[in-house]
PDB file of N, CA and C in Angstrom:
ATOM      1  N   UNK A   1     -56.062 -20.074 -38.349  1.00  0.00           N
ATOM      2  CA  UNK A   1     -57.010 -21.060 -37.871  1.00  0.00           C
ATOM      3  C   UNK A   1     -56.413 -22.436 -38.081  1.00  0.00           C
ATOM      4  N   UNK A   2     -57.139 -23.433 -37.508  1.00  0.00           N
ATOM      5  CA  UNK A   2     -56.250 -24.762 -37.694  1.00  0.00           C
ATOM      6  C   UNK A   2     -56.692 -25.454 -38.804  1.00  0.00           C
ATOM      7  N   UNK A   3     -56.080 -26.505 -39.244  1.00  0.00           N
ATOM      8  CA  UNK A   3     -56.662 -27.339 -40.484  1.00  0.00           C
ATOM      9  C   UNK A   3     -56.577 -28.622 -39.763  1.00  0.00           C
ATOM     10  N   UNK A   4     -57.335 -28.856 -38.215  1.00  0.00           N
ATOM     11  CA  UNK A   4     -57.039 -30.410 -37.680  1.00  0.00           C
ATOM     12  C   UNK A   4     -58.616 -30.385 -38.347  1.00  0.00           C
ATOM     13  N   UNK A   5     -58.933 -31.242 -38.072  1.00  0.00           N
ATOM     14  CA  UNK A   5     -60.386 -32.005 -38.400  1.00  0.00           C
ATOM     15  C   UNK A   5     -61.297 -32.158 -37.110  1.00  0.00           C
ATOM     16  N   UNK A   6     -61.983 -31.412 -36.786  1.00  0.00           N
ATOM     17  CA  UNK A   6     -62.802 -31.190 -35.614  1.00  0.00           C
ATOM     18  C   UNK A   6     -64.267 -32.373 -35.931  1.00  0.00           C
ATOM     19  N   UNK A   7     -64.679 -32.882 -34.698  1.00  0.00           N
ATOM     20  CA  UNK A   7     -65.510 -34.060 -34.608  1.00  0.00           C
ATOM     21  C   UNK A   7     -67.008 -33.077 -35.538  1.00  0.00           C
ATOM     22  N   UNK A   8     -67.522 -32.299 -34.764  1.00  0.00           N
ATOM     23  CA  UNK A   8     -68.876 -32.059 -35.775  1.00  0.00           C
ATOM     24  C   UNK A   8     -67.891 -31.423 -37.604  1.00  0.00           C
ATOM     25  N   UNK A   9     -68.793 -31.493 -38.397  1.00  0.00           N
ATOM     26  CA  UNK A   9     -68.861 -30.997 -39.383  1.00  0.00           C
ATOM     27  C   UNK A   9     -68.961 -29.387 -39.653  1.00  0.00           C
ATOM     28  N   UNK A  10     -68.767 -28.730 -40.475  1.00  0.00           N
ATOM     29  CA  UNK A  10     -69.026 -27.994 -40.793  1.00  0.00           C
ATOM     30  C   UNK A  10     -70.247 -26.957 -41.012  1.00  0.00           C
ATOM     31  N   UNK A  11     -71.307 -27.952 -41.439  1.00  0.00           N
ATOM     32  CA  UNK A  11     -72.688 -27.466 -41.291  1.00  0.00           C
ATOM     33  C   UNK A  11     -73.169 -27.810 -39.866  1.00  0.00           C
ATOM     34  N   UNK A  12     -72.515 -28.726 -39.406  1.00  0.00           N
ATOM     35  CA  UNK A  12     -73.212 -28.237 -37.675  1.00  0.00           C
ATOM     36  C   UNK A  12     -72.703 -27.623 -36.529  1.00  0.00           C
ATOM     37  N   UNK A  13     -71.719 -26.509 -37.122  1.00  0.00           N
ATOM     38  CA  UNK A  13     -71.280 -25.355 -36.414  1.00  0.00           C
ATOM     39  C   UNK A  13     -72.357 -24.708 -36.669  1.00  0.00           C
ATOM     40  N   UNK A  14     -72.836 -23.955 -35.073  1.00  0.00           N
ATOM     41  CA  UNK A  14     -74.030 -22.770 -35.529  1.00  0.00           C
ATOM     42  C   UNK A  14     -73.415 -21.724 -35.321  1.00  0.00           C
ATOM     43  N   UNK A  15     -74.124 -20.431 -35.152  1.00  0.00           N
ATOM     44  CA  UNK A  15     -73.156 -19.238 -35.276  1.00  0.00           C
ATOM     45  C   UNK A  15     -73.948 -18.647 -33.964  1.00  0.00           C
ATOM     46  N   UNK A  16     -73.270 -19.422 -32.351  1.00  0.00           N
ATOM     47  CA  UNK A  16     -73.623 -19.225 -31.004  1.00  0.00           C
ATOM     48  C   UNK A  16     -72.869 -17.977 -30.509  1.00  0.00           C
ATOM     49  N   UNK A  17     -71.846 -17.796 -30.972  1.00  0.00           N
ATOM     50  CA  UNK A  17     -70.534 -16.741 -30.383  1.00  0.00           C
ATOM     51  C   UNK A  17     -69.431 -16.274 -31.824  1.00  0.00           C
ATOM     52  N   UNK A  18     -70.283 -15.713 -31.821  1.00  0.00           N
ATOM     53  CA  UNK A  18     -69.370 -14.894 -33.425  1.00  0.00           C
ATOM     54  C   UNK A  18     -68.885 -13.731 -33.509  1.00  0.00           C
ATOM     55  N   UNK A  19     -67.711 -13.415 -33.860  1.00  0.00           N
ATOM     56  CA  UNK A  19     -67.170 -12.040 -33.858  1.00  0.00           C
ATOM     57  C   UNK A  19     -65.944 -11.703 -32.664  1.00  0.00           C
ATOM     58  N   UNK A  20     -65.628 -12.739 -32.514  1.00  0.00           N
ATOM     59  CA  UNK A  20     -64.600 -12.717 -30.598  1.00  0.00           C
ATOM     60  C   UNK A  20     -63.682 -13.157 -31.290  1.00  0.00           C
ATOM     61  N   UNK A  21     -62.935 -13.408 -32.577  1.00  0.00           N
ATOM     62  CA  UNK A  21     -61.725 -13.908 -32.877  1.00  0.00           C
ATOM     63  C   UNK A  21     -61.625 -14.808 -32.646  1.00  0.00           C
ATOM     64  N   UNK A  22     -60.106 -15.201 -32.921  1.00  0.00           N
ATOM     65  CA  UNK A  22     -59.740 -16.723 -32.376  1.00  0.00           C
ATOM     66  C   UNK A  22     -59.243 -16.917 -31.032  1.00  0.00           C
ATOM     67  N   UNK A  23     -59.224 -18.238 -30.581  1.00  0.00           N
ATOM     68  CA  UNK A  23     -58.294 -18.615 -29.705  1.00  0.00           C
ATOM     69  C   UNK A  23     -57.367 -19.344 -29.419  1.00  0.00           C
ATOM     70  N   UNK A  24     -56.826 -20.171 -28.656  1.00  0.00           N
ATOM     71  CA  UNK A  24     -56.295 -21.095 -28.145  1.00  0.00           C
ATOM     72  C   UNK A  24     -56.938 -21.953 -27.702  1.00  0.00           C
ATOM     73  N   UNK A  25     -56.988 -23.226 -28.401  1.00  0.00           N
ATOM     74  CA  UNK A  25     -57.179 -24.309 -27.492  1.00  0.00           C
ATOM     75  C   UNK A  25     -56.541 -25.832 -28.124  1.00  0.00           C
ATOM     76  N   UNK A  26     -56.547 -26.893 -26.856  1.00  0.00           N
ATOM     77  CA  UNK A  26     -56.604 -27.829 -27.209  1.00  0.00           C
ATOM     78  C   UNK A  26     -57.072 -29.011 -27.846  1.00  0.00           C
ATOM     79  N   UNK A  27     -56.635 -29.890 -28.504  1.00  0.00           N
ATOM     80  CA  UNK A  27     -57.190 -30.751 -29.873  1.00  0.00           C
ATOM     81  C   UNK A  27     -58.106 -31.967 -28.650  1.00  0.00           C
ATOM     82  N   UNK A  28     -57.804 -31.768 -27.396  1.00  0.00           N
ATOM     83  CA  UNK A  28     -58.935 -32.545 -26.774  1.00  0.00           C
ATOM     84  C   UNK A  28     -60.310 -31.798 -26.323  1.00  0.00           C
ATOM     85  N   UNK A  29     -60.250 -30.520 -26.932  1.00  0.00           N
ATOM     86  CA  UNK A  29     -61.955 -29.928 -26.689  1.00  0.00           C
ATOM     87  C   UNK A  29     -62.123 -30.103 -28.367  1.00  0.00           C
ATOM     88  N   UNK A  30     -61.601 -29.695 -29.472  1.00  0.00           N
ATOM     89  CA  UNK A  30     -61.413 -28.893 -30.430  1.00  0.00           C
ATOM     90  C   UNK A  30     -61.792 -30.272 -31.251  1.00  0.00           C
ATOM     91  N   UNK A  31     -61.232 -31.725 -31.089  1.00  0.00           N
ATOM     92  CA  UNK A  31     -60.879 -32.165 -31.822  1.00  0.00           C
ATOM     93  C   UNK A  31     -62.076 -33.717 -31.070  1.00  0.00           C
ATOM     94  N   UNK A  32     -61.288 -33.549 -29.760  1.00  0.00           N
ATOM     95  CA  UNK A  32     -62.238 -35.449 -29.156  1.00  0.00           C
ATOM     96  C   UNK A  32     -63.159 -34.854 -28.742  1.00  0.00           C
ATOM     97  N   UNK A  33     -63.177 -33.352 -28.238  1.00  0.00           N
ATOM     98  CA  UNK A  33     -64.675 -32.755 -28.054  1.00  0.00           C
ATOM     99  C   UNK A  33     -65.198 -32.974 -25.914  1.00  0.00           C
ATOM    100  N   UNK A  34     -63.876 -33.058 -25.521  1.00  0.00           N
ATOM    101  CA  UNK A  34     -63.977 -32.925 -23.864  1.00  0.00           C
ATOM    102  C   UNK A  34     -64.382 -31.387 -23.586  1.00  0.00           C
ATOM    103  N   UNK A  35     -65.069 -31.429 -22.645  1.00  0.00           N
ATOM    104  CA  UNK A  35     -65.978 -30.102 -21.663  1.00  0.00           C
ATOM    105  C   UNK A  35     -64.313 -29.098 -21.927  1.00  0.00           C
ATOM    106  N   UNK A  36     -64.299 -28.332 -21.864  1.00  0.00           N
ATOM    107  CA  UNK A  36     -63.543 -26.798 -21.057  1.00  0.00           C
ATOM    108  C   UNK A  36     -63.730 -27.249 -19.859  1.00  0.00           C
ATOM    109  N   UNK A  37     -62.319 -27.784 -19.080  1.00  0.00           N
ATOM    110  CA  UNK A  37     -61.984 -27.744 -18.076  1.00  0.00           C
ATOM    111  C   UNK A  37     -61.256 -26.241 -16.845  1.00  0.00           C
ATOM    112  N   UNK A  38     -60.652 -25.523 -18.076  1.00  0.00           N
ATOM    113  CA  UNK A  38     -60.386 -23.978 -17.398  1.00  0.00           C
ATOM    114  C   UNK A  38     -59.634 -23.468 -18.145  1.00  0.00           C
ATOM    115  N   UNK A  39     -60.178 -22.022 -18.437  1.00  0.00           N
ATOM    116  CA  UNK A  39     -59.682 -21.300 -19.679  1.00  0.00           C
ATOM    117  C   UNK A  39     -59.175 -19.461 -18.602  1.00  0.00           C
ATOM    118  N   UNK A  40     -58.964 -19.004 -19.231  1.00  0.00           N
ATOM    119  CA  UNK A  40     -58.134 -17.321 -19.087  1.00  0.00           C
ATOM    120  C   UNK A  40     -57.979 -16.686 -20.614  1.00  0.00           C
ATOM    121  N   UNK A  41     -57.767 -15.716 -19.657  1.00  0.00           N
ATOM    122  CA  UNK A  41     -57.485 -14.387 -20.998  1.00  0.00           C
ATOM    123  C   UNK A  41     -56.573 -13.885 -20.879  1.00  0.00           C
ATOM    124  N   UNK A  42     -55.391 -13.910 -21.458  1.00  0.00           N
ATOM    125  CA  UNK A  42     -54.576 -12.794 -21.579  1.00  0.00           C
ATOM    126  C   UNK A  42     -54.579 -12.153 -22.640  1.00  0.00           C
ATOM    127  N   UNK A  43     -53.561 -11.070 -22.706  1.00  0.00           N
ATOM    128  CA  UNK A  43     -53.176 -10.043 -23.502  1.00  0.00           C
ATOM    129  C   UNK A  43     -52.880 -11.179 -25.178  1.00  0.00           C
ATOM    130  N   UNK A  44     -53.967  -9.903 -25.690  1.00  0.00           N
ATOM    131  CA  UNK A  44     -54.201 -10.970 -27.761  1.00  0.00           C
ATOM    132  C   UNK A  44     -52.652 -10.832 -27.854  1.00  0.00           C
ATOM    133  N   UNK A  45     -52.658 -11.524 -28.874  1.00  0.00           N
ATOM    134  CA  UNK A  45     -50.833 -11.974 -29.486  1.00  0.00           C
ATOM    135  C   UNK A  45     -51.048 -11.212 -31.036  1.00  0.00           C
ATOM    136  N   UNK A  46     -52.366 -10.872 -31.443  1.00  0.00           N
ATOM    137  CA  UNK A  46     -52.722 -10.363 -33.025  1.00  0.00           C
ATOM    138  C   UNK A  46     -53.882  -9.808 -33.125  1.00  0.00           C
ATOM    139  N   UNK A  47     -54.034  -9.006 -33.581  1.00  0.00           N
ATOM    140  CA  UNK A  47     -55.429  -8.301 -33.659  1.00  0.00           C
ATOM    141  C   UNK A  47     -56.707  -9.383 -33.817  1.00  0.00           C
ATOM    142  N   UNK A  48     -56.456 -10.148 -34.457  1.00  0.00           N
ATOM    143  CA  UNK A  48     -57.721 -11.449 -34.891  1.00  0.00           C
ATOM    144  C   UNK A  48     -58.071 -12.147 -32.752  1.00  0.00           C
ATOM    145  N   UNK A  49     -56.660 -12.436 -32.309  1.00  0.00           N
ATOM    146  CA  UNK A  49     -56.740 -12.925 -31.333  1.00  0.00           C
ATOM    147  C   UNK A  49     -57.389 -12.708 -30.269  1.00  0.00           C
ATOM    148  N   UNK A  50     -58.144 -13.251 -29.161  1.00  0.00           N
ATOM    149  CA  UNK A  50     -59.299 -12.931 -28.438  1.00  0.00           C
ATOM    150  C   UNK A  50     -58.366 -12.223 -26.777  1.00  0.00           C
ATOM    151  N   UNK A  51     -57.388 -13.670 -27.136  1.00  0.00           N
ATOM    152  CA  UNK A  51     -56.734 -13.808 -25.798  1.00  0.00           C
ATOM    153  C   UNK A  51     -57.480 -15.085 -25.079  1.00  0.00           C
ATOM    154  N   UNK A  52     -58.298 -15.682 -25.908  1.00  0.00           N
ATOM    155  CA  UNK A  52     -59.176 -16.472 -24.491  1.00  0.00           C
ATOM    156  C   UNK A  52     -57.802 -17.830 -24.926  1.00  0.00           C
ATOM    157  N   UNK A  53     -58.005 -18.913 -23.535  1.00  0.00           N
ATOM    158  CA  UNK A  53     -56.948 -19.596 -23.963  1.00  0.00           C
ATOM    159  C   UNK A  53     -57.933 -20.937 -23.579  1.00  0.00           C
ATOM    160  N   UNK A  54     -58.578 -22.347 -23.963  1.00  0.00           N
ATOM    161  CA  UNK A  54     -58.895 -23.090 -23.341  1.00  0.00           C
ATOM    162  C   UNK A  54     -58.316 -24.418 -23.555  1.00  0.00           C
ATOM    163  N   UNK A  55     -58.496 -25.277 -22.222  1.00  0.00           N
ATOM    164  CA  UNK A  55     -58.064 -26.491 -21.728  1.00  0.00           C
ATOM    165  C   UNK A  55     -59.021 -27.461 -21.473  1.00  0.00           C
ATOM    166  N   UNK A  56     -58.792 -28.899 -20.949  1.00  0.00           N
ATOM    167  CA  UNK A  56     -59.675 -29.724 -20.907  1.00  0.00           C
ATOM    168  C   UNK A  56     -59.777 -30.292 -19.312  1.00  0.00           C
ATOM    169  N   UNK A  57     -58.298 -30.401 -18.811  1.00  0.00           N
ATOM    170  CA  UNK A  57     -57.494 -30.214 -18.042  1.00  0.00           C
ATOM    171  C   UNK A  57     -57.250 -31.568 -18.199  1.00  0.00           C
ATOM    172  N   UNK A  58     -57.449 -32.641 -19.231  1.00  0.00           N
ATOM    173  CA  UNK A  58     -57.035 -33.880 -19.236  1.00  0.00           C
ATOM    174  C   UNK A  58     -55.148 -34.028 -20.221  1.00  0.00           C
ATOM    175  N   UNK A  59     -55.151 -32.517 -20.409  1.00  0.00           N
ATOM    176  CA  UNK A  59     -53.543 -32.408 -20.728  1.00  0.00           C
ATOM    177  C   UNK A  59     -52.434 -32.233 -19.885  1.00  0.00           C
ATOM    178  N   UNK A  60     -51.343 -33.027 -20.406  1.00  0.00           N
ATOM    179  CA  UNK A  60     -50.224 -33.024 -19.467  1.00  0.00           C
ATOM    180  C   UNK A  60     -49.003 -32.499 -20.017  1.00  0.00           C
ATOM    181  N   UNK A  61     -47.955 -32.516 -19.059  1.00  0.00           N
ATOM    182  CA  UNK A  61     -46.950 -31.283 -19.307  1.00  0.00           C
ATOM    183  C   UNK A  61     -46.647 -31.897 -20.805  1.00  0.00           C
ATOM    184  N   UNK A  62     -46.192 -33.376 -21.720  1.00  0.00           N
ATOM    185  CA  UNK A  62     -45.798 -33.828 -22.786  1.00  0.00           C
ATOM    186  C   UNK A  62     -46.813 -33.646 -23.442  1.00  0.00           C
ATOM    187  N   UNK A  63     -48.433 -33.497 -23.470  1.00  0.00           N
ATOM    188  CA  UNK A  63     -49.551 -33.573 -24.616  1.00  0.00           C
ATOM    189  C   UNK A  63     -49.025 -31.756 -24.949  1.00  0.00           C
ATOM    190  N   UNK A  64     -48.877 -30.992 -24.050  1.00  0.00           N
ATOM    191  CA  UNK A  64     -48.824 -29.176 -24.445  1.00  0.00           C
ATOM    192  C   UNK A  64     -47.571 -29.296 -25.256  1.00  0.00           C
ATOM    193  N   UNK A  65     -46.618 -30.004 -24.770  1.00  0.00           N
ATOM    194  CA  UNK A  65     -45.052 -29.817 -25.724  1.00  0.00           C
ATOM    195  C   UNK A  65     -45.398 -29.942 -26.889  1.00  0.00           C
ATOM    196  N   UNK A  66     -46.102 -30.897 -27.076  1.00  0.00           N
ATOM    197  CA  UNK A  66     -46.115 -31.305 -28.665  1.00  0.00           C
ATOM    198  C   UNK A  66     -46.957 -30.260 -29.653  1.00  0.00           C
ATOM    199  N   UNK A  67     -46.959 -28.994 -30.288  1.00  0.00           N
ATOM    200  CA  UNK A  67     -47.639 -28.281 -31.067  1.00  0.00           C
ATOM    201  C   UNK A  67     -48.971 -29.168 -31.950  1.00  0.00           C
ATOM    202  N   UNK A  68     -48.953 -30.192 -32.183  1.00  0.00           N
ATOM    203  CA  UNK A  68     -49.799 -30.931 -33.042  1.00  0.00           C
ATOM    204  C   UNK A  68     -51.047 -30.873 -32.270  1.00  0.00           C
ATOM    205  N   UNK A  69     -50.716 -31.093 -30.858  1.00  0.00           N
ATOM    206  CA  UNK A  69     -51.707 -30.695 -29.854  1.00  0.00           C
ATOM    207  C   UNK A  69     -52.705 -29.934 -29.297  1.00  0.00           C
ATOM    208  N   UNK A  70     -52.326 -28.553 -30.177  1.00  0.00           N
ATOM    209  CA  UNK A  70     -53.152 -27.222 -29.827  1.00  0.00           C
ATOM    210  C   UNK A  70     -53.309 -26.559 -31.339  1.00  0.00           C
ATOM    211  N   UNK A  71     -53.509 -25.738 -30.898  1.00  0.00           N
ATOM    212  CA  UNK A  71     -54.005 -24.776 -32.535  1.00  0.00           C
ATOM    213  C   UNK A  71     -55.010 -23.352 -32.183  1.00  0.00           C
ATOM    214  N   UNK A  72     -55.307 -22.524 -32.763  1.00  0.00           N
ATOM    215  CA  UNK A  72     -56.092 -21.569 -33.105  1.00  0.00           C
ATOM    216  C   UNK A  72     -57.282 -22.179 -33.735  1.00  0.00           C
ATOM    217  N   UNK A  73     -58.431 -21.790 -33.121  1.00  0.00           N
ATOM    218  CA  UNK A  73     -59.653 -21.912 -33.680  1.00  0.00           C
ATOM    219  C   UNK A  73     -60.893 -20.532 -33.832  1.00  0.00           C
ATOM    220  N   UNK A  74     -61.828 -20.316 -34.078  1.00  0.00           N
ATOM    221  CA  UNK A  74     -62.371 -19.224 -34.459  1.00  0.00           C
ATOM    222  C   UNK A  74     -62.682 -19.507 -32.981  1.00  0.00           C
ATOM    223  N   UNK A  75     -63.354 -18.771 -31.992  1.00  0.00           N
ATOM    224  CA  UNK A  75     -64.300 -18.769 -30.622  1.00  0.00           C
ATOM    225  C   UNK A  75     -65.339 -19.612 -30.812  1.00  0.00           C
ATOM    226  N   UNK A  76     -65.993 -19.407 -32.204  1.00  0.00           N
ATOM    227  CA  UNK A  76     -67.877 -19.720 -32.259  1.00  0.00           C
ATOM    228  C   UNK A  76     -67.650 -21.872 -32.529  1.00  0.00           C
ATOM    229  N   UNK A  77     -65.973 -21.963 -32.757  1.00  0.00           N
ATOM    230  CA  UNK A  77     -66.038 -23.726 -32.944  1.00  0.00           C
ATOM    231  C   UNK A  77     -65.918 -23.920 -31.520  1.00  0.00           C
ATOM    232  N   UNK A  78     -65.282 -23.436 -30.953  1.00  0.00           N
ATOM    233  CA  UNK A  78     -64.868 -23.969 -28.974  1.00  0.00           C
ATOM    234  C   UNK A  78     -66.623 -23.648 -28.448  1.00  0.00           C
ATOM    235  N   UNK A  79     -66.884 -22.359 -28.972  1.00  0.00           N
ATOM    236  CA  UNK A  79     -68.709 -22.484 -28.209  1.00  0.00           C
ATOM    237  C   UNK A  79     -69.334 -23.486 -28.925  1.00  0.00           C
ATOM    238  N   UNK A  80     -69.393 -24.279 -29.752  1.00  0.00           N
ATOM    239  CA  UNK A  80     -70.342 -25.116 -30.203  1.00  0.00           C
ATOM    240  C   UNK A  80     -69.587 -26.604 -29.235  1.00  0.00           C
ATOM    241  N   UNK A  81     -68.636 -27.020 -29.085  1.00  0.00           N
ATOM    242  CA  UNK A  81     -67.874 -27.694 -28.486  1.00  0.00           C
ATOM    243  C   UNK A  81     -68.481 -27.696 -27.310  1.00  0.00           C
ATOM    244  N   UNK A  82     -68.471 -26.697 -26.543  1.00  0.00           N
ATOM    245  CA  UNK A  82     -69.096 -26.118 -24.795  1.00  0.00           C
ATOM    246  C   UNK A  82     -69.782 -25.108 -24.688  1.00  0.00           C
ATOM    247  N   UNK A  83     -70.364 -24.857 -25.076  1.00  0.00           N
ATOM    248  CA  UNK A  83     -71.467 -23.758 -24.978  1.00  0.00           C
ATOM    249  C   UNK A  83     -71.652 -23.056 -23.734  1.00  0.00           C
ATOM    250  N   UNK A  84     -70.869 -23.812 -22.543  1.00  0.00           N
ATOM    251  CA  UNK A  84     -71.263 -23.160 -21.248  1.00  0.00           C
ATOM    252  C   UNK A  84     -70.348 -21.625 -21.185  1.00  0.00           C
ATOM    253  N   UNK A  85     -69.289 -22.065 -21.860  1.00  0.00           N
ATOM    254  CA  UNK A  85     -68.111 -20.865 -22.299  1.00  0.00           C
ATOM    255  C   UNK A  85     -69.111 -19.172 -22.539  1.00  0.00           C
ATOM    256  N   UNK A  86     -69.972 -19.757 -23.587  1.00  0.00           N
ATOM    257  CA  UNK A  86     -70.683 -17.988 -24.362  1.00  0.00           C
ATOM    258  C   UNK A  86     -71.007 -17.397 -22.924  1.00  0.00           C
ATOM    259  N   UNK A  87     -71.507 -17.865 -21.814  1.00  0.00           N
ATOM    260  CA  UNK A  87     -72.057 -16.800 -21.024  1.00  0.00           C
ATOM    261  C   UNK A  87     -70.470 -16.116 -20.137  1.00  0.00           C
ATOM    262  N   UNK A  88     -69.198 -16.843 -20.515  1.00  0.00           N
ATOM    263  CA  UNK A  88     -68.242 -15.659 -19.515  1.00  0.00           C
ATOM    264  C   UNK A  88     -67.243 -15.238 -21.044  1.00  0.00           C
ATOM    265  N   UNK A  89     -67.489 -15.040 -21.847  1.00  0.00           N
ATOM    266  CA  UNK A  89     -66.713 -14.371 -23.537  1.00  0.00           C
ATOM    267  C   UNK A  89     -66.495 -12.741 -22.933  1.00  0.00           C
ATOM    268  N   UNK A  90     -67.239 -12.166 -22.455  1.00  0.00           N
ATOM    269  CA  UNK A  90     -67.161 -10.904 -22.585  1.00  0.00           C
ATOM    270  C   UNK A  90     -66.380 -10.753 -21.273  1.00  0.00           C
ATOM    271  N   UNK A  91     -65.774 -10.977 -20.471  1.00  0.00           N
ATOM    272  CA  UNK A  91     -64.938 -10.903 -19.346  1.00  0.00           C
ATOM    273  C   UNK A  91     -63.832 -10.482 -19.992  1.00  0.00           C
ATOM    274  N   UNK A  92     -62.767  -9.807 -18.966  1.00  0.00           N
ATOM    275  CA  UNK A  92     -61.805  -9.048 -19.371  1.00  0.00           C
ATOM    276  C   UNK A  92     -60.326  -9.612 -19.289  1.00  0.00           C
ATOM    277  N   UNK A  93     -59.355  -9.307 -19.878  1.00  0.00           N
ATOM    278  CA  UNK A  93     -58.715  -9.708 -20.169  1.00  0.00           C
ATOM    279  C   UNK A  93     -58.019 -10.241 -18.268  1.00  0.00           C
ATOM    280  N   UNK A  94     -57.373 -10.929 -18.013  1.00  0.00           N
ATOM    281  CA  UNK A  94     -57.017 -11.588 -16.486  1.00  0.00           C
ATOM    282  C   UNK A  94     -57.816 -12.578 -15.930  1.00  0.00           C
ATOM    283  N   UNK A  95     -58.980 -12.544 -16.561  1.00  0.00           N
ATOM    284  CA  UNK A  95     -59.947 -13.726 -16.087  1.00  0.00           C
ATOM    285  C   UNK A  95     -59.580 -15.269 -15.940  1.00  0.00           C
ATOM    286  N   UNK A  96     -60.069 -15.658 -14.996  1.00  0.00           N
ATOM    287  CA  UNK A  96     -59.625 -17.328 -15.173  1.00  0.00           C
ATOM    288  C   UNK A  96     -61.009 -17.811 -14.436  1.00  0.00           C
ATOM    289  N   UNK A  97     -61.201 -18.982 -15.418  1.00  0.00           N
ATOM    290  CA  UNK A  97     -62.596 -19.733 -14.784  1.00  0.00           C
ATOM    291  C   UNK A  97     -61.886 -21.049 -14.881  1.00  0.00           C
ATOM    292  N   UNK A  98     -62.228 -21.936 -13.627  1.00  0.00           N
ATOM    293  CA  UNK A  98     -62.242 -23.704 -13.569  1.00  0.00           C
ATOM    294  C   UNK A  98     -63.337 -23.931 -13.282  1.00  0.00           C
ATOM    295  N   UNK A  99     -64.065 -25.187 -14.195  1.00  0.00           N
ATOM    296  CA  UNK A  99     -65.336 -25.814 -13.848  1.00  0.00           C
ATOM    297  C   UNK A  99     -65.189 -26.640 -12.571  1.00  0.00           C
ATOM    298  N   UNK A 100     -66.357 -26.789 -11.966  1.00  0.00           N
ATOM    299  CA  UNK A 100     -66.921 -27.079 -10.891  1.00  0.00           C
ATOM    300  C   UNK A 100     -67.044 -28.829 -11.231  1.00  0.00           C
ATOM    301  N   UNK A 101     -66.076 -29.863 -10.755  1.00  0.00           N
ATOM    302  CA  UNK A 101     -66.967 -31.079 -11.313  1.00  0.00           C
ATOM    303  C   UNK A 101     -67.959 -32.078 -10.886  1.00  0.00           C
ATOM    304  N   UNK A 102     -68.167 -31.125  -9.440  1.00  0.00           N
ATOM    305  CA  UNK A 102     -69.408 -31.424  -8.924  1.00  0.00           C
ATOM    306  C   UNK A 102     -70.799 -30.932  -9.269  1.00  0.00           C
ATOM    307  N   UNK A 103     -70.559 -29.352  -9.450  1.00  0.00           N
ATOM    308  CA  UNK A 103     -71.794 -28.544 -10.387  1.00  0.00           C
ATOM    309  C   UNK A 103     -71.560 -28.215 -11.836  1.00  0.00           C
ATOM    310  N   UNK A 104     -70.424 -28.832 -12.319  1.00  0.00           N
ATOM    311  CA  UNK A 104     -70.405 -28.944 -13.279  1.00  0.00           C
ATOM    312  C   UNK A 104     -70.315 -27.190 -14.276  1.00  0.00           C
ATOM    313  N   UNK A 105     -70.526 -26.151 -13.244  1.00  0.00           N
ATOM    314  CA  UNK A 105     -70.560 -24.516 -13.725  1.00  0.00           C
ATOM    315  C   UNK A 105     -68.784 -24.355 -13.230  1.00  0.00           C
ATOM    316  N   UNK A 106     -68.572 -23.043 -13.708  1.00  0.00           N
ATOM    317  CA  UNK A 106     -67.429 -22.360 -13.944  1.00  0.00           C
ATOM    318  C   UNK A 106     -67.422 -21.579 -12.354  1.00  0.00           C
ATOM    319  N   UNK A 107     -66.037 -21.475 -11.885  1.00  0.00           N
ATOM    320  CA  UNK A 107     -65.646 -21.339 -11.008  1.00  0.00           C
ATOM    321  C   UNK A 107     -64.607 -19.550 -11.076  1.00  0.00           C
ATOM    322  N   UNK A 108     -64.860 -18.781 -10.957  1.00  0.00           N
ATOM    323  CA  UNK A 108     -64.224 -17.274 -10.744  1.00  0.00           C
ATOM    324  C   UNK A 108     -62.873 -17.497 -10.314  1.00  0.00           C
ATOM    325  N   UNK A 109     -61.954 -17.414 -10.554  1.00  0.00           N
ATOM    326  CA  UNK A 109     -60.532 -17.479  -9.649  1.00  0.00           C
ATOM    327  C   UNK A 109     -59.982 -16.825  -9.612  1.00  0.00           C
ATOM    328  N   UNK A 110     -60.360 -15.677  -9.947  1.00  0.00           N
ATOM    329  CA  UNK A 110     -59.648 -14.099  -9.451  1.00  0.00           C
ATOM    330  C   UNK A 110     -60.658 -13.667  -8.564  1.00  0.00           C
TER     331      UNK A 110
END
């Protein structure tokens, strides 16, 4: 898991999406707290691992180079972050959703 310092606290993580492992994401959902711009699943890297991977899409090819940038987080900190995420968790591994930034909902792209 990461040791960056995520904007809510500790006690105001609720327990929305618990039990899905960790994931991937970036320190601009994780950390400045931007929407999930478009996330996927691939194949886990570790048993703990979900496979889910999320983005903000306000990252660029130099913000991903830099490791300081991303990290592992439990699932239930990225759902308190975006909550719109808990309703596609259980999708299977190949999935890819991009939000809509006109409706603002998640977009199927397979």
């Amino acid at each position: 898991m990461s040791n960056k310092i995520q904007v809510k606290e500790a006690g105001e993580i609720k327990p929305v999406a618990t039990g899905y492992g960790v994931c991937f994401a970036t320190s601009e959902i994780a950390v400045k707290r931007h929407k999930v711009g478009y996330f996927y699943r691939e194949k886990p890297n570790s048993y703990a691992d979900s496979g889910w991977r999320f983005l903000s899409g306000y990252e660029s090819a130099e913000f991903m180079a830099n490791p300081n940038n991303t990290g592992l987080y439990d699932i239930n900190i990225i759902a308190n972050c975006d909550p719109a995420i808990i309703a596609y968790l259980h999708k299977p591994i190949g999935s890819v959703f991009i939000r809509d930034s006109k409706t603002d909902t998640f977009l199927d792209m397979i």
